[in-house]
N, C-alpha and C. Protein backbone atom coordinates (compact mmCIF):
# COMPACT_ATOMS: atom_id res chain seq x y z
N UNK A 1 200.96 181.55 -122.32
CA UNK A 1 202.06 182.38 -122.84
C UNK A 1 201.45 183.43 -123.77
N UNK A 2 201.84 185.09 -123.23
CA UNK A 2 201.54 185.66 -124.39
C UNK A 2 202.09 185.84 -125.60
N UNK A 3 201.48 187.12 -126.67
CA UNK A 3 202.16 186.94 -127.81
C UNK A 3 203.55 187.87 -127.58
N UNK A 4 204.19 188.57 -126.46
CA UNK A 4 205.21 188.87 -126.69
C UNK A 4 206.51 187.62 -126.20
N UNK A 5 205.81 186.65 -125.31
CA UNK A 5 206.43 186.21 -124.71
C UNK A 5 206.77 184.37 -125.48
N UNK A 6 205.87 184.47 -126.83
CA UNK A 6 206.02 183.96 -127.44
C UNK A 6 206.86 184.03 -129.07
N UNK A 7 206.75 185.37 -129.02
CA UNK A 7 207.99 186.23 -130.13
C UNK A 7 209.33 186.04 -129.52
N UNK A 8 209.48 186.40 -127.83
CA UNK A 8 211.14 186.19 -127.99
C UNK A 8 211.55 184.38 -127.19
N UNK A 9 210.26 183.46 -127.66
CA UNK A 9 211.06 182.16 -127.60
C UNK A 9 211.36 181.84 -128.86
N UNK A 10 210.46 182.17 -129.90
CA UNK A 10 210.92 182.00 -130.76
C UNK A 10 212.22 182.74 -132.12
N UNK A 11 212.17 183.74 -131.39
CA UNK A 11 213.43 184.89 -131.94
C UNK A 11 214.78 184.10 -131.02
N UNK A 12 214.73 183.10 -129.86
CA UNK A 12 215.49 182.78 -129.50
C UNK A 12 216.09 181.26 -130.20
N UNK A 13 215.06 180.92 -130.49
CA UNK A 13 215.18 179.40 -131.25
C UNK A 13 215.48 179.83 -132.58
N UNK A 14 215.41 180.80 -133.28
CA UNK A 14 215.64 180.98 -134.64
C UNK A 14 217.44 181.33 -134.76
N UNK A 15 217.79 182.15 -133.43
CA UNK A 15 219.40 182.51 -133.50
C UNK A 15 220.31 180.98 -133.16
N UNK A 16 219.56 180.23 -132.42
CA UNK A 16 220.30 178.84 -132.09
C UNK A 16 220.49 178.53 -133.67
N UNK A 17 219.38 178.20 -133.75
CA UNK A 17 219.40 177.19 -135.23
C UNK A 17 220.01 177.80 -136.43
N UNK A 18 220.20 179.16 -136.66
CA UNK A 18 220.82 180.10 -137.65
C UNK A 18 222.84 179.83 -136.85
N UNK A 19 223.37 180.20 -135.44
CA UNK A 19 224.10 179.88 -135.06
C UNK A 19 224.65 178.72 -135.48
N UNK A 20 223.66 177.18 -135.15
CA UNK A 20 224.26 176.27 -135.20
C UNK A 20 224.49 175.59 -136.55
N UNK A 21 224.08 176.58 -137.67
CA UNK A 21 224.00 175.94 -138.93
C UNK A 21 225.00 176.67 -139.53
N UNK A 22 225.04 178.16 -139.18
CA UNK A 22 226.69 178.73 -140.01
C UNK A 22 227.71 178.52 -138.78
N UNK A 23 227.95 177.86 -138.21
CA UNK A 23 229.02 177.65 -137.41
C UNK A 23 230.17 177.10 -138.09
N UNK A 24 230.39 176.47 -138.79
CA UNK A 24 231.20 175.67 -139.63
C UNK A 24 231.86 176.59 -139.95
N UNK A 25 230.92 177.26 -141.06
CA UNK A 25 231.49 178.48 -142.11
C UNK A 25 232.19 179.37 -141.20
N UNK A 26 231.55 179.98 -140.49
CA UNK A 26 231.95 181.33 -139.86
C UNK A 26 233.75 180.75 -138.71
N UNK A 27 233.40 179.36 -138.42
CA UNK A 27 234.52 179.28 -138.19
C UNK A 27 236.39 179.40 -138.90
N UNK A 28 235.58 178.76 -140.49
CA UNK A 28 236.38 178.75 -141.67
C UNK A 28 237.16 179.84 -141.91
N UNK A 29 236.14 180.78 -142.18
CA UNK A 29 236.08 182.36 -141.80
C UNK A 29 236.57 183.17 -141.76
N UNK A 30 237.17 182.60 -140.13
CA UNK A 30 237.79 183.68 -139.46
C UNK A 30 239.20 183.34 -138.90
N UNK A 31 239.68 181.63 -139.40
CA UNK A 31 240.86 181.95 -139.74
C UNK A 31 241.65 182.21 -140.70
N UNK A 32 242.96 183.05 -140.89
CA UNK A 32 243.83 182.95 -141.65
C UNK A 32 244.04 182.05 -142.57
N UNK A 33 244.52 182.06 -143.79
CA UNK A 33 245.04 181.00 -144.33
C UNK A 33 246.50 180.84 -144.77
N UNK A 34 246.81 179.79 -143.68
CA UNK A 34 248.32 179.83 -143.71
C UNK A 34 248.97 178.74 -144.61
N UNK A 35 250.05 179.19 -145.36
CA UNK A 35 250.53 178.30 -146.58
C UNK A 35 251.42 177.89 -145.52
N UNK A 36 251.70 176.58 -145.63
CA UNK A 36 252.87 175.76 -145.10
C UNK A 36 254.51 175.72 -146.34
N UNK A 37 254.02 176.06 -147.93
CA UNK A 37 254.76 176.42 -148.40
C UNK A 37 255.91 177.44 -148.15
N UNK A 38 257.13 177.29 -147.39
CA UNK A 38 258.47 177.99 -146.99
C UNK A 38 258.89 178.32 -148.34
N UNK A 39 259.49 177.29 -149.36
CA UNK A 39 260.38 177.23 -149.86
C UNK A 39 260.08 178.33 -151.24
N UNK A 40 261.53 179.09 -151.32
CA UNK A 40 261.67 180.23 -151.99
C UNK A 40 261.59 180.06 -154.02
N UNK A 41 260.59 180.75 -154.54
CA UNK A 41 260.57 180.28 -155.69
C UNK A 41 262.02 180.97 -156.14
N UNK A 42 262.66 180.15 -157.53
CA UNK A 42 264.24 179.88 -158.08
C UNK A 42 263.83 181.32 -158.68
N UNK A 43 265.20 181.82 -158.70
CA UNK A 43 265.51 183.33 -159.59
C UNK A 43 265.75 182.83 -160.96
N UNK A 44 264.93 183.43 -162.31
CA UNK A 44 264.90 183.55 -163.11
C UNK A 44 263.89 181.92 -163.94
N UNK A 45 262.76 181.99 -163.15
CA UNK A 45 262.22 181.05 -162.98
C UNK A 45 261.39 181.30 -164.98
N UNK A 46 261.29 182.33 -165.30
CA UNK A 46 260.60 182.80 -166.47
C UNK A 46 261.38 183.66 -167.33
N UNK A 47 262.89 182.76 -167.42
CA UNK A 47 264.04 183.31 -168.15
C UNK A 47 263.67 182.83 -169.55
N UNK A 48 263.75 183.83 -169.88
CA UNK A 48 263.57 183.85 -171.99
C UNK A 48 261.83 183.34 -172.27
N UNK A 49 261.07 183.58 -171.48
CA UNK A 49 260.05 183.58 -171.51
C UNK A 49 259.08 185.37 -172.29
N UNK A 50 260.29 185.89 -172.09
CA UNK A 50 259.55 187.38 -172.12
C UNK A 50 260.54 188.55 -172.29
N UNK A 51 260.51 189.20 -173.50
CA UNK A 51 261.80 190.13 -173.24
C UNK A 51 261.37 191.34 -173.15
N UNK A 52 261.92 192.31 -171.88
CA UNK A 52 261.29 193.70 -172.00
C UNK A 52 262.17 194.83 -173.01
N UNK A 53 261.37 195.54 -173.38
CA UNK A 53 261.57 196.38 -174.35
C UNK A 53 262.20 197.49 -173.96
N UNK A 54 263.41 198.15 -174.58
CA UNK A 54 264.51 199.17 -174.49
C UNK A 54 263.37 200.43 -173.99
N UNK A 55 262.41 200.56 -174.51
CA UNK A 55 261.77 201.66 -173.96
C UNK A 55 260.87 202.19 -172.72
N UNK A 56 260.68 200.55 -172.19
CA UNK A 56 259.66 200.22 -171.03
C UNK A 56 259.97 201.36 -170.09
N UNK A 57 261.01 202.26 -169.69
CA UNK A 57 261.20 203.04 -168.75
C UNK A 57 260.49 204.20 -169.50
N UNK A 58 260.54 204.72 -170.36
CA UNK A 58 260.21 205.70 -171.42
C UNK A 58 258.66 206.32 -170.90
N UNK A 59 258.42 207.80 -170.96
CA UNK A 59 257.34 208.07 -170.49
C UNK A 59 256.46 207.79 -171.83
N UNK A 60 254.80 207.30 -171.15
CA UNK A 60 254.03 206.66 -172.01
C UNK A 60 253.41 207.70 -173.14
N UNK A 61 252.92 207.73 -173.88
CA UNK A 61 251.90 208.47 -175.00
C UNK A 61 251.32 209.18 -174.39
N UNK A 62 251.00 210.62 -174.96
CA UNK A 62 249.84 211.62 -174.33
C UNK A 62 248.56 210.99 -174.50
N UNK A 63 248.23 209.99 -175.65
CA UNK A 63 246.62 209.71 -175.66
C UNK A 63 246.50 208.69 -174.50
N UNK A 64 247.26 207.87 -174.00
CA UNK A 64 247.17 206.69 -173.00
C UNK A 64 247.45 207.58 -171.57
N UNK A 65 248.36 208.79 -171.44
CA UNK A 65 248.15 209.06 -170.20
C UNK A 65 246.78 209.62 -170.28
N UNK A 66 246.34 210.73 -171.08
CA UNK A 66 244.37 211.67 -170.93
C UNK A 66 243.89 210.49 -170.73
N UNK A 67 243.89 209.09 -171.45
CA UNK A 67 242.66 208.07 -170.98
C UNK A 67 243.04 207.79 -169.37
N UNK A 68 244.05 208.44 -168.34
CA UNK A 68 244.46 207.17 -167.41
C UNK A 68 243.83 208.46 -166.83
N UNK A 69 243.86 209.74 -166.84
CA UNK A 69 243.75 210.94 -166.18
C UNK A 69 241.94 210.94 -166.53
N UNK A 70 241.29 210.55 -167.36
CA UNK A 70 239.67 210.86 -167.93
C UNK A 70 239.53 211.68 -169.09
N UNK A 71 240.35 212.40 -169.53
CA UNK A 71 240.39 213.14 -170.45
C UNK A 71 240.06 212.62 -171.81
């Protein structure tokens, strides 16, 4: 056997064994992950937990918009 013909048995044995060792993973992978959880979380689940403020609609500060713009 020459040396090319000994490069692609072994470039062939290296993809098996690389194949058969992330197989698991790559199967993991590449599916989805599906929640079996249906059921709808309750409305007002974080009632009086948090009160928003009369102004929250209110346009923000000129120094906080130049930081959002780079300025």
């Amino acid at each position: 056997m020459n040396t090319s013909e000994e490069l692609e048995q072994n470039s062939k044995v290296i993809v098996e064994v690389a194949s058969n060792y992330h197989s698991d993973k790559l199967d993991a992978e590449a599916r989805p992950a599906v929640s079996n959880n249906k059921q709808l979380r309750p409305f007002g689940l974080c009632a009086g937990k948090f009160i928003v403020p009369d102004d929250f609609d209110s346009p923000l500060p000129e120094e906080i918009l130049s930081a959002f713009e780079g300025k």
